[in-house]
Every structure is written in structure tokens, then in C-alpha cells.
PDB file of N, CA and C in Angstrom:
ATOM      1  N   UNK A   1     -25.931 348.171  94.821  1.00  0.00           N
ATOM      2  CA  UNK A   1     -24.948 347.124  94.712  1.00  0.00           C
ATOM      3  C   UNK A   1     -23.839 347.396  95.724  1.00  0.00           C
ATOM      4  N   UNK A   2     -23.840 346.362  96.306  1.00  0.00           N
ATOM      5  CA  UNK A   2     -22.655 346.722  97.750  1.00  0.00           C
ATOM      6  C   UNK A   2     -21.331 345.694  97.702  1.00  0.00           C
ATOM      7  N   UNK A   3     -20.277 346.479  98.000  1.00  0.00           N
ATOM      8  CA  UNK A   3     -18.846 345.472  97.780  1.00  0.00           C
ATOM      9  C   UNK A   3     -19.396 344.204  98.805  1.00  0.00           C
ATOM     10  N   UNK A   4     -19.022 343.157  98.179  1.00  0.00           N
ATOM     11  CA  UNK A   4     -18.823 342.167  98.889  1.00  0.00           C
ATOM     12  C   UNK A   4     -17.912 342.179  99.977  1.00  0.00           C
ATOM     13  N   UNK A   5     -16.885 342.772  99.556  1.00  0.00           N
ATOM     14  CA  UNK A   5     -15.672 342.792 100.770  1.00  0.00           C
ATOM     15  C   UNK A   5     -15.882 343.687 101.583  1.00  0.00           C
ATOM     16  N   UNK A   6     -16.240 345.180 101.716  1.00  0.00           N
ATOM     17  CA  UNK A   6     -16.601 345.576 102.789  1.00  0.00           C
ATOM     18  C   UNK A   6     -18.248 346.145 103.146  1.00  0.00           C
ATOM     19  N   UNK A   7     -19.155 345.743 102.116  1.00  0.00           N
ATOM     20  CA  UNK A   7     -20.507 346.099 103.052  1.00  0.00           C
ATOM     21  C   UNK A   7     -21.218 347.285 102.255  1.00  0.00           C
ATOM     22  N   UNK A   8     -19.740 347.914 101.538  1.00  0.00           N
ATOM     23  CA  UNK A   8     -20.214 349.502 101.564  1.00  0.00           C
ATOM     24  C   UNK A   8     -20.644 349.553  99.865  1.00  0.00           C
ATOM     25  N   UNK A   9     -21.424 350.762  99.435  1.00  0.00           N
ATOM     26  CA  UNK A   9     -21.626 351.019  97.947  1.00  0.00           C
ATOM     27  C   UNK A   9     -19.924 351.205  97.301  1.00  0.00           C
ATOM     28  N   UNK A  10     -19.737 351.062  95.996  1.00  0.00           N
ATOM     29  CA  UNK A  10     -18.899 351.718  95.540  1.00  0.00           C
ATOM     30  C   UNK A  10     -18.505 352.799  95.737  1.00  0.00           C
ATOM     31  N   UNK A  11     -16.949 352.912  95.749  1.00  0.00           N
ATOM     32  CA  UNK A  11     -16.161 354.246  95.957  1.00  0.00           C
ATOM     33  C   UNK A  11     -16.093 355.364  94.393  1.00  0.00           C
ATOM     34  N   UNK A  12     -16.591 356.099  94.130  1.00  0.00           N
ATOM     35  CA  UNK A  12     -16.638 356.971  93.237  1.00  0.00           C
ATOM     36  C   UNK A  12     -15.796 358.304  93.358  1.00  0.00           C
ATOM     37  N   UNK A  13     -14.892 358.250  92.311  1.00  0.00           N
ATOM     38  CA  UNK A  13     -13.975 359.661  92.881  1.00  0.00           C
ATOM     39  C   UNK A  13     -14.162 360.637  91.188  1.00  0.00           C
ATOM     40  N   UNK A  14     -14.169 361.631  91.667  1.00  0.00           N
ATOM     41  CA  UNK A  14     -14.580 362.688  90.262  1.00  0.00           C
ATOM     42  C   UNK A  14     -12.841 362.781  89.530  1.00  0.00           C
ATOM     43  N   UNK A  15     -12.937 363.474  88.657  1.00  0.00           N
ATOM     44  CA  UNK A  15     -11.820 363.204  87.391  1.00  0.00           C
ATOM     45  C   UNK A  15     -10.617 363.725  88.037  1.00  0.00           C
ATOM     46  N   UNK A  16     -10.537 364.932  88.967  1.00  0.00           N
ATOM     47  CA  UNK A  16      -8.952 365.408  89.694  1.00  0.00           C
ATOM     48  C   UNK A  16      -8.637 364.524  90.402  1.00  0.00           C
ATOM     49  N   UNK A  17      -9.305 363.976  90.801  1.00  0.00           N
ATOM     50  CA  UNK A  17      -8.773 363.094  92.419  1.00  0.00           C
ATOM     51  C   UNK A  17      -8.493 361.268  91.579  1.00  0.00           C
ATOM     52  N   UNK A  18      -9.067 360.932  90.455  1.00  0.00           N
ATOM     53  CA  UNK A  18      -9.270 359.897  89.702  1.00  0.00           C
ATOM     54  C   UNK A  18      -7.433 360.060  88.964  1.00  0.00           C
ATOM     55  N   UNK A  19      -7.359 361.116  88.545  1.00  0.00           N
ATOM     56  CA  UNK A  19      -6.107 361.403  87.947  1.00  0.00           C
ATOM     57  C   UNK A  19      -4.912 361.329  88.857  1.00  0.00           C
ATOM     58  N   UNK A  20      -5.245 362.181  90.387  1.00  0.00           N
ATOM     59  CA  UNK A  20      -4.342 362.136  91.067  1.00  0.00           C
ATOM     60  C   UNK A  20      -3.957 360.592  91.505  1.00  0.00           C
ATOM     61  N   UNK A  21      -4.728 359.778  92.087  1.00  0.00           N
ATOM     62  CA  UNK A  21      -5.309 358.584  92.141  1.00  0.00           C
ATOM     63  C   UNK A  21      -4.091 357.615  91.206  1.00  0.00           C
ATOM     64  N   UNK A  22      -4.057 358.007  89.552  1.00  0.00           N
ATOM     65  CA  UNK A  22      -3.356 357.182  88.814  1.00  0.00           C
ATOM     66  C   UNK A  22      -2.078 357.565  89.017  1.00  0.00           C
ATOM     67  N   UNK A  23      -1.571 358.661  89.092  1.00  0.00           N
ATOM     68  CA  UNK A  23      -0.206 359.395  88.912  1.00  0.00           C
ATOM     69  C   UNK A  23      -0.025 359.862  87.588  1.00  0.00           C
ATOM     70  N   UNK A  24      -1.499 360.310  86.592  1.00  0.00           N
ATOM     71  CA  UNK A  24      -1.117 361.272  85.620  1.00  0.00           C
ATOM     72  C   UNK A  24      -2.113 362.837  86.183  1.00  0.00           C
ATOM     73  N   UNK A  25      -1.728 363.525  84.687  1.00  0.00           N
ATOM     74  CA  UNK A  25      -2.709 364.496  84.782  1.00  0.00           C
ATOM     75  C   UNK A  25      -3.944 364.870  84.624  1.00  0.00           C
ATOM     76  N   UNK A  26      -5.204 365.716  84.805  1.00  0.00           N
ATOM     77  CA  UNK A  26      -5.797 365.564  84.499  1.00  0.00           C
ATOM     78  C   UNK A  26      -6.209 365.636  82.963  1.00  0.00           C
ATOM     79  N   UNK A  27      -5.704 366.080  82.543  1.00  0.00           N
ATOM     80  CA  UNK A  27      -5.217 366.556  80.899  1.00  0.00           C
ATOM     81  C   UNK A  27      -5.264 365.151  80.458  1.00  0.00           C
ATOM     82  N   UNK A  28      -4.462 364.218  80.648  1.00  0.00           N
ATOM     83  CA  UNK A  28      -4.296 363.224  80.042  1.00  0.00           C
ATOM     84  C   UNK A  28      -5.419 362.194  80.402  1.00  0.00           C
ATOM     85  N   UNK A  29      -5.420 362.418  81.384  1.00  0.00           N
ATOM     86  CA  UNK A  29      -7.498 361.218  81.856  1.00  0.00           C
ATOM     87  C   UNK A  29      -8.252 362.007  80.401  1.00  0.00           C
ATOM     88  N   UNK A  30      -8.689 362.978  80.678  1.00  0.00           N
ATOM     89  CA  UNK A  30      -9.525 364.155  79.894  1.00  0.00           C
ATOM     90  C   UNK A  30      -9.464 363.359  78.128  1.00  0.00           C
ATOM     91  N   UNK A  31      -8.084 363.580  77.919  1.00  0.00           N
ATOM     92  CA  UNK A  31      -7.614 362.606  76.753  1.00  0.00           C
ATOM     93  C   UNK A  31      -8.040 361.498  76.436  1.00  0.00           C
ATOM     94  N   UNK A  32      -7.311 360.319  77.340  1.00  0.00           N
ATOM     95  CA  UNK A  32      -8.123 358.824  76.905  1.00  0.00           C
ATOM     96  C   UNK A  32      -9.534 359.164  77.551  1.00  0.00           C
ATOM     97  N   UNK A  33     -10.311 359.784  78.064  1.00  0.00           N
ATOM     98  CA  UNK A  33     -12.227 359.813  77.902  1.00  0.00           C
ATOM     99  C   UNK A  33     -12.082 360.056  76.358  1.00  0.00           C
ATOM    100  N   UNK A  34     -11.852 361.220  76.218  1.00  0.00           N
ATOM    101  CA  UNK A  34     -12.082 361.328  73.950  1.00  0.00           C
ATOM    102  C   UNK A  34     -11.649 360.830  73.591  1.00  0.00           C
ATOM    103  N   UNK A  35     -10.515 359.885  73.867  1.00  0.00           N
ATOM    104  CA  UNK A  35     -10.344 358.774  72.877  1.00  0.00           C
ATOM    105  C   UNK A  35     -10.778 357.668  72.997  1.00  0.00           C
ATOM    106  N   UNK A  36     -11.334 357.038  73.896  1.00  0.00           N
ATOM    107  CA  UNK A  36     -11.951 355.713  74.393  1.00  0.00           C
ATOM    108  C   UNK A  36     -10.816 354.845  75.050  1.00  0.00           C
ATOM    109  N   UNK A  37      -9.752 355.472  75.224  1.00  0.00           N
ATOM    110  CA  UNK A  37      -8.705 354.510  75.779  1.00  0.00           C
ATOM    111  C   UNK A  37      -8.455 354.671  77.210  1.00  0.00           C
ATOM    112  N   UNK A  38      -9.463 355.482  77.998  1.00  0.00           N
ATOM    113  CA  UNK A  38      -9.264 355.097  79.505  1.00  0.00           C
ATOM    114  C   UNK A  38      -9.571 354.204  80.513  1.00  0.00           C
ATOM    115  N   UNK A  39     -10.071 354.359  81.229  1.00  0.00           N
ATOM    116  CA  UNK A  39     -10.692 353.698  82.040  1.00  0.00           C
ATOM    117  C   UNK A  39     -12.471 354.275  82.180  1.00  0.00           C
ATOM    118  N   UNK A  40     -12.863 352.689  82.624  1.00  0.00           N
ATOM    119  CA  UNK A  40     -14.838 352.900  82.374  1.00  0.00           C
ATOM    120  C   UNK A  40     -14.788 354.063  83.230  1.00  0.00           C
ATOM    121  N   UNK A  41     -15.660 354.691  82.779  1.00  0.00           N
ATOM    122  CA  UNK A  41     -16.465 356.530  83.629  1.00  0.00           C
ATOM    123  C   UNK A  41     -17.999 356.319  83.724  1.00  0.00           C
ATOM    124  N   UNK A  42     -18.305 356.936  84.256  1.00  0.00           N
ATOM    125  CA  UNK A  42     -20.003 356.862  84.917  1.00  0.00           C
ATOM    126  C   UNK A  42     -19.903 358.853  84.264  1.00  0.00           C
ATOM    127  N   UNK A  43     -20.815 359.492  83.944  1.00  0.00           N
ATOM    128  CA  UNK A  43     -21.863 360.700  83.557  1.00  0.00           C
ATOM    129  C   UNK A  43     -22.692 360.386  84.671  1.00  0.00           C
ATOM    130  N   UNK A  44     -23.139 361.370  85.478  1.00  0.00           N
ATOM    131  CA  UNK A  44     -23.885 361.540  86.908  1.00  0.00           C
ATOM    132  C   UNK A  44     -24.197 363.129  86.887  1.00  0.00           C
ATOM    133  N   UNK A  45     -24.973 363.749  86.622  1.00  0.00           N
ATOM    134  CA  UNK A  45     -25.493 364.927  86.368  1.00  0.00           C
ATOM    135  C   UNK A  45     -24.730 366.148  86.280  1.00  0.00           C
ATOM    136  N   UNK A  46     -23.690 365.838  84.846  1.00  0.00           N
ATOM    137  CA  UNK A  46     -22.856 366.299  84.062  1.00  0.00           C
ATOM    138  C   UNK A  46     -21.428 366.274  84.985  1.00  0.00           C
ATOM    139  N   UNK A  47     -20.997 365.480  85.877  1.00  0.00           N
ATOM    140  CA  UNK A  47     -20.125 364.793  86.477  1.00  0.00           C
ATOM    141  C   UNK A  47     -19.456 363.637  85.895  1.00  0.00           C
ATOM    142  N   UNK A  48     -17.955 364.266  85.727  1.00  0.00           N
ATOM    143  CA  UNK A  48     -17.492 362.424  85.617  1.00  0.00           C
ATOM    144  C   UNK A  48     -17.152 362.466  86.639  1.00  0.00           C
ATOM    145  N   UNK A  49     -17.500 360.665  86.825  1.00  0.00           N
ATOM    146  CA  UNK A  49     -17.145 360.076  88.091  1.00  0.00           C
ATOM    147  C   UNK A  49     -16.232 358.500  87.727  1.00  0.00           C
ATOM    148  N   UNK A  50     -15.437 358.098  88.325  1.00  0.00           N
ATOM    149  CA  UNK A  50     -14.708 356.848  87.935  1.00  0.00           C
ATOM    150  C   UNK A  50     -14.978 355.975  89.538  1.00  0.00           C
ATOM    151  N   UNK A  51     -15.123 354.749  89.266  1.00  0.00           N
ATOM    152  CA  UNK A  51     -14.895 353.697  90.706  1.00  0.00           C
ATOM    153  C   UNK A  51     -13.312 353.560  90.520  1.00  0.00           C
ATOM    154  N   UNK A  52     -13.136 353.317  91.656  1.00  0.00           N
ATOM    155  CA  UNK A  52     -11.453 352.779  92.318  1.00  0.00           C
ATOM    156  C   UNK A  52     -11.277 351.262  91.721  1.00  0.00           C
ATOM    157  N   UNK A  53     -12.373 350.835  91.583  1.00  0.00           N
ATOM    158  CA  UNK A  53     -12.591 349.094  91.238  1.00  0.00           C
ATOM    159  C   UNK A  53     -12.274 349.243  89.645  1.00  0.00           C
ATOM    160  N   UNK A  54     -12.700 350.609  88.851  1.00  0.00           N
ATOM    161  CA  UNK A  54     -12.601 350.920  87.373  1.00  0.00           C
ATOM    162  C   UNK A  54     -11.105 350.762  86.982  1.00  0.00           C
ATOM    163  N   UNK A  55     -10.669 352.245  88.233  1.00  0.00           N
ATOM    164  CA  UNK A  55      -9.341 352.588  87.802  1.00  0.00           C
ATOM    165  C   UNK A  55      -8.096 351.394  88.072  1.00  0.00           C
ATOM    166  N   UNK A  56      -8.718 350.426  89.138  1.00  0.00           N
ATOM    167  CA  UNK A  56      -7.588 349.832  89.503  1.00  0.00           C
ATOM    168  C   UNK A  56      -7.544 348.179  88.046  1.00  0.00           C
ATOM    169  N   UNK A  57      -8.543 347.977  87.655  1.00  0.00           N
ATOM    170  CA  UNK A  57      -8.755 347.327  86.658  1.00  0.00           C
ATOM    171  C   UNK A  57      -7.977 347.933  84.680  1.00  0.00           C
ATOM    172  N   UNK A  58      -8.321 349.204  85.180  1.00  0.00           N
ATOM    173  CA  UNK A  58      -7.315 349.861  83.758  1.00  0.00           C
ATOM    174  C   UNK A  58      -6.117 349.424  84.041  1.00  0.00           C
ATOM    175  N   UNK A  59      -5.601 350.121  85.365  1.00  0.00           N
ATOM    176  CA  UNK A  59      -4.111 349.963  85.020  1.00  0.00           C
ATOM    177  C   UNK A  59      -3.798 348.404  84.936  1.00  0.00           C
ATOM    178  N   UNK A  60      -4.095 347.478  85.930  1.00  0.00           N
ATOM    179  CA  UNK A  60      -3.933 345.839  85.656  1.00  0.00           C
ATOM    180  C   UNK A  60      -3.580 345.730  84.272  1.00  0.00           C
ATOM    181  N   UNK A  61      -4.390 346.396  83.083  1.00  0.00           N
ATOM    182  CA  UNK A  61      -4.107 345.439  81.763  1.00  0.00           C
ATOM    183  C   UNK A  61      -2.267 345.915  81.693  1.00  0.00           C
ATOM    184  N   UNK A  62      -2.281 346.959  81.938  1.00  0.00           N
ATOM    185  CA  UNK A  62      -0.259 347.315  81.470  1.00  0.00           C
ATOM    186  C   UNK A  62       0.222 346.392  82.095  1.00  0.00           C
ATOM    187  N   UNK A  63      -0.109 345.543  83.720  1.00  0.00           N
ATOM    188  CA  UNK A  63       1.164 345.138  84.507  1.00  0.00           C
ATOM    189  C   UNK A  63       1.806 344.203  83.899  1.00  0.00           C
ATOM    190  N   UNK A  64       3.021 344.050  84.214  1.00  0.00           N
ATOM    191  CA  UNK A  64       3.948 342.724  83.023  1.00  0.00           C
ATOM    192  C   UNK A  64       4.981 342.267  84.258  1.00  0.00           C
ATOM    193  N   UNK A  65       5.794 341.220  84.433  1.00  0.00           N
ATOM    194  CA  UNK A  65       7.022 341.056  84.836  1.00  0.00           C
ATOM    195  C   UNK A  65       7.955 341.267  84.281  1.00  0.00           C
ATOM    196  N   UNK A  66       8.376 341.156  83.341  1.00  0.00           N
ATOM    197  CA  UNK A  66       9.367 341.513  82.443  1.00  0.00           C
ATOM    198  C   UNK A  66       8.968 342.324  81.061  1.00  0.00           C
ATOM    199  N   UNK A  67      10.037 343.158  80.737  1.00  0.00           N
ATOM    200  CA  UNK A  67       9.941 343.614  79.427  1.00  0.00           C
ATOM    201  C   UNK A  67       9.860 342.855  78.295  1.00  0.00           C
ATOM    202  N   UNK A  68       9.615 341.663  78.545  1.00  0.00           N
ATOM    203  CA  UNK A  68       9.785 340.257  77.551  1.00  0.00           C
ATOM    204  C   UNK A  68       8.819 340.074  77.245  1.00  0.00           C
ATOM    205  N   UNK A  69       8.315 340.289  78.523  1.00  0.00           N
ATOM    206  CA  UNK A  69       6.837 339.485  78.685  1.00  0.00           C
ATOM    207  C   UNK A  69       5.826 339.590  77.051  1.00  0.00           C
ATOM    208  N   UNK A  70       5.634 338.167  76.297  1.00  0.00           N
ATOM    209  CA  UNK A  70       5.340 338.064  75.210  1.00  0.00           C
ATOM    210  C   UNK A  70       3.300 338.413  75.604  1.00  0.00           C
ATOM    211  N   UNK A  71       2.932 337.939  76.645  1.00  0.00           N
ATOM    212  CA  UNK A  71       1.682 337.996  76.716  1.00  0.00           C
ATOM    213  C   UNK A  71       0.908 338.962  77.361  1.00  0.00           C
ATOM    214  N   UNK A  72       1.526 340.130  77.534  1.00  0.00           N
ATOM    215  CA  UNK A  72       1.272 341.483  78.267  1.00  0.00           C
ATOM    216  C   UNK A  72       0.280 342.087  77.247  1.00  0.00           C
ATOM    217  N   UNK A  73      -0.572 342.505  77.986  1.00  0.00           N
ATOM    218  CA  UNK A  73      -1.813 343.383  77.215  1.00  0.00           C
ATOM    219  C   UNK A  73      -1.141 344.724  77.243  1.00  0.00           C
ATOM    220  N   UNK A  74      -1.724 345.646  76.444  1.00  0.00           N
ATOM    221  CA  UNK A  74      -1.301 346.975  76.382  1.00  0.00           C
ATOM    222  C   UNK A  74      -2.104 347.992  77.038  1.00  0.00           C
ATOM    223  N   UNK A  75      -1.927 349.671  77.401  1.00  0.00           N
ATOM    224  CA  UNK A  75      -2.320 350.659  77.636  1.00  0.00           C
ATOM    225  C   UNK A  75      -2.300 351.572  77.028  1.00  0.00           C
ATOM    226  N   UNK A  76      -2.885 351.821  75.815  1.00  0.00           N
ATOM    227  CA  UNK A  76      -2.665 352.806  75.076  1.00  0.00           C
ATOM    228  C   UNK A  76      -2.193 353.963  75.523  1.00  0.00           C
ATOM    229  N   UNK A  77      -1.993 355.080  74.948  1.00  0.00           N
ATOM    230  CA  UNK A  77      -1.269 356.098  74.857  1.00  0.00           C
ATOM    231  C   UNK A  77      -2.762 357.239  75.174  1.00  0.00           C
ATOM    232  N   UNK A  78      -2.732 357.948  75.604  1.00  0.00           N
ATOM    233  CA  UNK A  78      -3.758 359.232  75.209  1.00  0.00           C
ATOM    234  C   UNK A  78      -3.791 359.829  73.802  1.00  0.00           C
ATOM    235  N   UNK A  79      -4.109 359.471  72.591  1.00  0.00           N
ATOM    236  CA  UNK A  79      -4.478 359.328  71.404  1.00  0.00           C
ATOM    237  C   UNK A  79      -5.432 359.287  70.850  1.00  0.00           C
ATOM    238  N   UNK A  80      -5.703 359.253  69.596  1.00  0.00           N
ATOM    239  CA  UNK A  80      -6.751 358.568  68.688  1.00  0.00           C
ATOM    240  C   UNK A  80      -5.936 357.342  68.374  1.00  0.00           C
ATOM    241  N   UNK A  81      -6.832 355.900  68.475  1.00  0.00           N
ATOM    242  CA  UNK A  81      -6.054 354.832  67.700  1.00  0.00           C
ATOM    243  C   UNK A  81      -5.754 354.596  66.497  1.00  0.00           C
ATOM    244  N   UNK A  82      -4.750 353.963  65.999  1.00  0.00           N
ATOM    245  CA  UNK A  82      -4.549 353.502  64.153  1.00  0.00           C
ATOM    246  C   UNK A  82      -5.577 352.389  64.042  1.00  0.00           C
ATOM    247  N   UNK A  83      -5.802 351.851  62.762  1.00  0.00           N
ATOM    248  CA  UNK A  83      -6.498 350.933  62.511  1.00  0.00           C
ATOM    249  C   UNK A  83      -5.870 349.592  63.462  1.00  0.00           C
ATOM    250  N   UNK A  84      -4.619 349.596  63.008  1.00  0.00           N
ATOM    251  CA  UNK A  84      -4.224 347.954  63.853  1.00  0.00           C
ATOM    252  C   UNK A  84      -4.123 347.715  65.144  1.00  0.00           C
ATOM    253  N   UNK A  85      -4.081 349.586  66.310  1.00  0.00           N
ATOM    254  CA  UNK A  85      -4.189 348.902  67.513  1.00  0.00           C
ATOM    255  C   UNK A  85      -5.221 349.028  67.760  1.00  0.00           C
ATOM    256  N   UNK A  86      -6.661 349.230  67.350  1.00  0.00           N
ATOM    257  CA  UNK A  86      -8.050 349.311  67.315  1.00  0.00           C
ATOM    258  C   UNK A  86      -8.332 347.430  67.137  1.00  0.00           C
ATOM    259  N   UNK A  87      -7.736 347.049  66.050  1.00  0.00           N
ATOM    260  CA  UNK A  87      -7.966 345.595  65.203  1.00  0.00           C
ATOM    261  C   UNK A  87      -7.406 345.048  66.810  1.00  0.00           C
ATOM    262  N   UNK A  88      -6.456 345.065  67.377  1.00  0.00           N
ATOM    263  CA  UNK A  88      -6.047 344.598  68.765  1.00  0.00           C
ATOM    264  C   UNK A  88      -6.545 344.539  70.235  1.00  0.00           C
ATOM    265  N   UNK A  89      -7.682 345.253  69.860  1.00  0.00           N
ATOM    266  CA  UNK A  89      -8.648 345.361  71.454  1.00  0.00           C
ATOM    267  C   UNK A  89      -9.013 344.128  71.476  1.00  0.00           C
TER     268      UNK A  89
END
């Protein structure tokens, strides 16, 4: 499967460079993987690997214009979820 926009396969970056990539730690990627609240990951012969197309799609759901903003999706926390922000996916 090749990007439409430039020709090439997907960009795949392993979990340090995926973390560095977001501006957290790796600790905290490591986190939302066990909790299910990160971003999609690929397993590749005991490799995580994340696309740039993955990571740049996680963060999108936080962006907001304002702190108002009534229709802003959320980013969970590195956690286990409660029942009601689970009921909210």
C-alpha cells in the first residue's frame, strides 16, 4: 500500500523515536499501549512500530480552538479508563 501523496510505503517509526515524535516519554506511549488509549501500533516480529499517519491522527482527536470548545473530542490520560469515559469512546 503506497501513500498517495508521495509514491512511497508508509513511514514506520519504532516506540523511542514514536515518543520523541509526540513530545512525551517513552514511559507514557508504553502506558496508553496497556491501556488502549494510544495511538494504533503494528507488532512486527516482537517490534512496536507506529505510522506517522497513526500518530498524527491520535493527536488530531485533542486539537480544539478554544477551551470552550463544546465539541472537542478527548485524549485520555495514560491510565486505565472508568466506566463513563470508556461509555464515551
Amino acid at each position: 500500500m503506497l501513500d498517495p501523496k508521495t509514491g512511497l510505503p508508509p513511514r514506520y517509526l519504532r516506540a523511542p523515536d514514536a515518543a520523541r515524535f509526540l513530545g512525551i516519554s517513552i514511559r507514557t506511549l508504553e502506558k496508553h499501549r496497556t491501556y488502549g488509549t494510544g495511538p494504533t501500533y503494528r507488532k512486527v516480529g516482537g517490534r512496536v512500530l507506529y505510522s506517522v499517519e497513526d500518530l498524527q491522527a491520535w493527536t488530531a482527536i485533542g486539537a480544539r480552538k478554544s477551551a470552550s470548545e463544546q465539541t472537542a473530542t478527548r485524549v485520555f490520560p495514560a491510565r486505565p479508563l472508568t466506566a463513563a469515559e470508556k461509555a464515551s469512546l
